[in-house]
C-alpha atoms as a PDB file:
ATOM      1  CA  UNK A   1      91.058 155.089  13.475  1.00  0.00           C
ATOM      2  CA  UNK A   2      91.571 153.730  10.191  1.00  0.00           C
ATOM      3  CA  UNK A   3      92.302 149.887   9.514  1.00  0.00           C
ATOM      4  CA  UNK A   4      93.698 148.870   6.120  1.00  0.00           C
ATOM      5  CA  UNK A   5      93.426 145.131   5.309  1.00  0.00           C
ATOM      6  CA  UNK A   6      94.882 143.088   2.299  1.00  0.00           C
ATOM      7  CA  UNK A   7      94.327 139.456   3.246  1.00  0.00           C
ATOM      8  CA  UNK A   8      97.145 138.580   0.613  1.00  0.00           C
ATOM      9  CA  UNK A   9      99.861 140.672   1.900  1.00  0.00           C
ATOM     10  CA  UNK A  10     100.914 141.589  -1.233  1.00  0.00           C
ATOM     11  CA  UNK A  11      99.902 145.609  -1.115  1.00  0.00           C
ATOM     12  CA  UNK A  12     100.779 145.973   2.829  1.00  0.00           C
ATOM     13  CA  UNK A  13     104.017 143.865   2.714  1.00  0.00           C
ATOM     14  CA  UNK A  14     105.282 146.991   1.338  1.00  0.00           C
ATOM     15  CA  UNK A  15     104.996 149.059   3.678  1.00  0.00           C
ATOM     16  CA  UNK A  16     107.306 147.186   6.101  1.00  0.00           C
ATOM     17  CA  UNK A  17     108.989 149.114   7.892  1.00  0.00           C
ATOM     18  CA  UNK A  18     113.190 148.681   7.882  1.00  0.00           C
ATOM     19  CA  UNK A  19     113.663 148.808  11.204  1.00  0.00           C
ATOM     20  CA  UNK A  20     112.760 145.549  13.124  1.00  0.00           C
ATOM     21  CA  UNK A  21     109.541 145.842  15.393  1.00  0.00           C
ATOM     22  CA  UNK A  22     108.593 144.068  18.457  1.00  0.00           C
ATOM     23  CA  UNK A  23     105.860 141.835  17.424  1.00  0.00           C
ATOM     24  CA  UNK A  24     103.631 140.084  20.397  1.00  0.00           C
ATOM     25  CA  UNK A  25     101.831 136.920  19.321  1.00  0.00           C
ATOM     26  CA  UNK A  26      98.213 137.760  19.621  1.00  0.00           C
ATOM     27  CA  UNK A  27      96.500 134.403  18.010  1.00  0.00           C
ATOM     28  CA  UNK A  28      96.989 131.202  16.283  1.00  0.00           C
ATOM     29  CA  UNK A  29      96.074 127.813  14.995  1.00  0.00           C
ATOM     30  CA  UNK A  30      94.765 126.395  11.953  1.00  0.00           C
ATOM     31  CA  UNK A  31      92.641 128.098   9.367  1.00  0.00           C
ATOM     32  CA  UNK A  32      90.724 125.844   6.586  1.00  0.00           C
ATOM     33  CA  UNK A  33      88.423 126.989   3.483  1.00  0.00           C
ATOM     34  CA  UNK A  34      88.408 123.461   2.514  1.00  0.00           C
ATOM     35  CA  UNK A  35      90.710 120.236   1.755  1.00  0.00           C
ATOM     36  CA  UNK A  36      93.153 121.806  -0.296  1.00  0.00           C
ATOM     37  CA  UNK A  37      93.634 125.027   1.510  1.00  0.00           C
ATOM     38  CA  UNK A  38      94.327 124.894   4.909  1.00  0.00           C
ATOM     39  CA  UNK A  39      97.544 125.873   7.804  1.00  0.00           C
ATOM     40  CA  UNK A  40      98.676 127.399  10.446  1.00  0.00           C
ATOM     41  CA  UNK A  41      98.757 130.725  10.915  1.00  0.00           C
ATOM     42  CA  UNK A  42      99.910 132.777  13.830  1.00  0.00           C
ATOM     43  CA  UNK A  43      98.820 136.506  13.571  1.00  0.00           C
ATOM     44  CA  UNK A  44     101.556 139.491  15.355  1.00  0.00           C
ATOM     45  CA  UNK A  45     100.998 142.566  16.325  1.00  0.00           C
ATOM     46  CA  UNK A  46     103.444 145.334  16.808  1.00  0.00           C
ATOM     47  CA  UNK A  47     103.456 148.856  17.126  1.00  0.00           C
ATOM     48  CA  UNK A  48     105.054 150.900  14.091  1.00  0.00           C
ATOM     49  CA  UNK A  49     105.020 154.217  15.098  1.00  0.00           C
ATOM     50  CA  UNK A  50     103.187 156.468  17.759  1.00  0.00           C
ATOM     51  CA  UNK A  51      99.854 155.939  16.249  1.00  0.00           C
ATOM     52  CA  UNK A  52     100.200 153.183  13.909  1.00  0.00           C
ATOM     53  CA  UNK A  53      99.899 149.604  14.659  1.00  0.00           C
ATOM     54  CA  UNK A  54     100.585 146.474  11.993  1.00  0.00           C
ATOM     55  CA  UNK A  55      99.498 143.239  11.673  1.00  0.00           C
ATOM     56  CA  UNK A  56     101.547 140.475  10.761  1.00  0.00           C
ATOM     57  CA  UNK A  57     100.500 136.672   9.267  1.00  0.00           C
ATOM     58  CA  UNK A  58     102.995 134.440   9.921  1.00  0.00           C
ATOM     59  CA  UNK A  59     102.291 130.981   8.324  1.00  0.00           C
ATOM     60  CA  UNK A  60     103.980 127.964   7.924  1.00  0.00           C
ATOM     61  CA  UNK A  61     102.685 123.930   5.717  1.00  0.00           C
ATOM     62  CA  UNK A  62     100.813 121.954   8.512  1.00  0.00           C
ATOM     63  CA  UNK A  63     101.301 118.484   6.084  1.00  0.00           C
ATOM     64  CA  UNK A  64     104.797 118.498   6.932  1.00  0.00           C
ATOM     65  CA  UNK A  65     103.824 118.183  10.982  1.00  0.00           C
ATOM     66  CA  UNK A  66     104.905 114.936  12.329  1.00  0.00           C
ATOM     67  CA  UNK A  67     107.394 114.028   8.690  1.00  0.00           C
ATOM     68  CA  UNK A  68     110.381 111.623   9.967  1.00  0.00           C
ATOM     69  CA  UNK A  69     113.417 111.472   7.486  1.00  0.00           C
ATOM     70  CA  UNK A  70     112.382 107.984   7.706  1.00  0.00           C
ATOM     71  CA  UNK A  71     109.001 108.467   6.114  1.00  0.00           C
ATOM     72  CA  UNK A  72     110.984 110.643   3.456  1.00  0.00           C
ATOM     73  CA  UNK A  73     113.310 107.881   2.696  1.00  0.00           C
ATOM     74  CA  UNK A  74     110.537 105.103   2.755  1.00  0.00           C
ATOM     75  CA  UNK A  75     108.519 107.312  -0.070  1.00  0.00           C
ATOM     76  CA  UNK A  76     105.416 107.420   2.485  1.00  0.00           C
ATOM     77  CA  UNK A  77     104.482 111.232   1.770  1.00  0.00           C
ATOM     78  CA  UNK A  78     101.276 111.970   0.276  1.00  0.00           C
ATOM     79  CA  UNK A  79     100.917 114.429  -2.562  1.00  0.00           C
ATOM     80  CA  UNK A  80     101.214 117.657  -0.385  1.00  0.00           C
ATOM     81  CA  UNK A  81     103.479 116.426   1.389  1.00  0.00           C
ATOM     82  CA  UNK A  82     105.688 115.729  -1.538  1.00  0.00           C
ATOM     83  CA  UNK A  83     104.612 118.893  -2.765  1.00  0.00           C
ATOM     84  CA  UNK A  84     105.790 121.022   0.176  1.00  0.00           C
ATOM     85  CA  UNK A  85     109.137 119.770   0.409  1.00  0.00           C
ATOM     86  CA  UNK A  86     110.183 119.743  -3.405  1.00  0.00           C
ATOM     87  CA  UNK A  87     113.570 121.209  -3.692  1.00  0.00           C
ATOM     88  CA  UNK A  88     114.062 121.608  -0.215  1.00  0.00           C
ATOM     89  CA  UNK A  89     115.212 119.400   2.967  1.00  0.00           C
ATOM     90  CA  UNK A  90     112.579 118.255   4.826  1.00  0.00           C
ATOM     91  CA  UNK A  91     114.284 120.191   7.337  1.00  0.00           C
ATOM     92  CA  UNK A  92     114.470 123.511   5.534  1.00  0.00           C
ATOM     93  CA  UNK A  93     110.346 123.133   4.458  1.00  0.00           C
ATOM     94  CA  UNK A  94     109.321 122.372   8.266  1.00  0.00           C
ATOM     95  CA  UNK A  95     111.216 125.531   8.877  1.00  0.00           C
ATOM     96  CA  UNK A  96     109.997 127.646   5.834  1.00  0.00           C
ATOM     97  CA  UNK A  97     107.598 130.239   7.066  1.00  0.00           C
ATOM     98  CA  UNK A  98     105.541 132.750   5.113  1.00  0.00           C
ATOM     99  CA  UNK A  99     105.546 135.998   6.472  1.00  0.00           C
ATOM    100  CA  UNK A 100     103.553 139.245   5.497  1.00  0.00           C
ATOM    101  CA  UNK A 101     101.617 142.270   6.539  1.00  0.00           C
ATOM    102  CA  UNK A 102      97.838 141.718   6.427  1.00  0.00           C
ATOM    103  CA  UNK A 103      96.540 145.069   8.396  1.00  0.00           C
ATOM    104  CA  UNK A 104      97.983 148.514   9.355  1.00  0.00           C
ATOM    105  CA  UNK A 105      96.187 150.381  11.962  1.00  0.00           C
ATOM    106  CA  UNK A 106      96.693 154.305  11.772  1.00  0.00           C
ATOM    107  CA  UNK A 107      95.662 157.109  13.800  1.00  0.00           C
ATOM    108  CA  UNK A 108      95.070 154.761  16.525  1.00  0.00           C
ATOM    109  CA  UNK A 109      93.903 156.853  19.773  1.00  0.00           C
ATOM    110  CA  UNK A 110      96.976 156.622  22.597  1.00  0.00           C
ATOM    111  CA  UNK A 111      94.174 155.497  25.328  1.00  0.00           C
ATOM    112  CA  UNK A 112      92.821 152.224  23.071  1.00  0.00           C
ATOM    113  CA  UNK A 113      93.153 148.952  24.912  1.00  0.00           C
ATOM    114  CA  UNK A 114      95.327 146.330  23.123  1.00  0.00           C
ATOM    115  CA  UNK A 115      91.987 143.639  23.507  1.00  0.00           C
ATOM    116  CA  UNK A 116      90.209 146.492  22.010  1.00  0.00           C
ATOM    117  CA  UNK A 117      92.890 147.065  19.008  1.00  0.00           C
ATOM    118  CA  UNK A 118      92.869 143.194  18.252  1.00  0.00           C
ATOM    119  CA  UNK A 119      89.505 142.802  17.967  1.00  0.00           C
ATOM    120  CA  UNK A 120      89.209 145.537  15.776  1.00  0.00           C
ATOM    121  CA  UNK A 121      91.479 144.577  13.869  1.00  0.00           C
ATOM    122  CA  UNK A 122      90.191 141.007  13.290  1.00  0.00           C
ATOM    123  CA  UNK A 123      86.796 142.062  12.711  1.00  0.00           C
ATOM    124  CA  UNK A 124      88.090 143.866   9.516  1.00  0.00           C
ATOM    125  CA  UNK A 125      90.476 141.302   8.100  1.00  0.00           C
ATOM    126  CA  UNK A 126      87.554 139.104   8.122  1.00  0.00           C
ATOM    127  CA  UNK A 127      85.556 141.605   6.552  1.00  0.00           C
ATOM    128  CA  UNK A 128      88.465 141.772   3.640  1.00  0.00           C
ATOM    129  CA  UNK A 129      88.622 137.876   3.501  1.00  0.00           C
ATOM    130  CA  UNK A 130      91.416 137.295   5.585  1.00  0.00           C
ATOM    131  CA  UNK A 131      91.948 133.666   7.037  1.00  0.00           C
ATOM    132  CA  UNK A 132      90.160 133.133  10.193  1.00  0.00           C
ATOM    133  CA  UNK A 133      91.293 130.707  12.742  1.00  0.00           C
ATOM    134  CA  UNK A 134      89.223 127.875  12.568  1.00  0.00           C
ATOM    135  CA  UNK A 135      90.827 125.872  15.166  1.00  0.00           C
ATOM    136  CA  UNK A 136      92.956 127.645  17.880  1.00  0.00           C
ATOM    137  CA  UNK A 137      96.164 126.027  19.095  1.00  0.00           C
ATOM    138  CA  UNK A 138      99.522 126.073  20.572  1.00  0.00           C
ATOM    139  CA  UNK A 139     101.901 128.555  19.139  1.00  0.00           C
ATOM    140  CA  UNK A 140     105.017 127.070  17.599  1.00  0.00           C
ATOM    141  CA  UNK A 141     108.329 129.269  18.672  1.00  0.00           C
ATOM    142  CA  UNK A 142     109.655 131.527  15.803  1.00  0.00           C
ATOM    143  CA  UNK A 143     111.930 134.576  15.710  1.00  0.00           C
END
């Protein structure tokens, strides 16, 4: 089996396939390097074709959790806040998410557990420098 990782996205997010896939939520919660850089990230798995499996990084601002209208209105955001919502509803930038391919799995064997696949998986994202949950937590419902 051979795991690509690109912890940006950038190189793998081109590989997408057209077609849409049926991604299963596998883990999330918040990931932090240090004050400034932080979220929440949900990871997805889906199968891509008979022996190919990608990983998907779904992640959305955590400073916007818990904004009112009325704190926008009463000019009580903080920087990132303000930050995260420039140009945007604070609707729209609750909703924004940030989506990308961070791992494709190919000539995975037929018999491989899923469990098995994930932690795989995992093991070399972190390996490549991909963000790590730091804090596990509810999912939030997407598409």
């Amino acid at each position: 089996m051979d795991i690509l990782c690109d912890a940006s996205g950038r190189t793998l997010e081109t590989l997408r396939p057209m077609q849409p896939l049926d991604w299963q939520t596998v883990a999330c919660g918040s990931w932090r390097e240090d004050t400034s850089h932080n979220g929440h990230v949900e990871y997805r798995i889906a199968q891509s074709a008979v022996d190919q499996w990608m990983l998907e990084s779904v992640e959305r601002n955590a400073d916007l959790d818990g904004v009112t209208e009325e704190d926008v209105e009463a000019g009580k955001l903080n920087d990132d806040q303000i930050q995260a919502i420039w140009g945007m509803t604070l609707e729209e930038a609750q909703a924004q998410e940030y989506r990308r391919i961070v791992a494709i799995c190919n000539e995975v064997p037929a018999h491989i557990a899923t469990d098995d696949l994930i932690r795989q998986v995992f093991d070399q994202l972190a390996k490549s420098g991909g963000k790590l949950i730091t804090e596990p937590g509810d999912c939030w419902p997407s598409e």
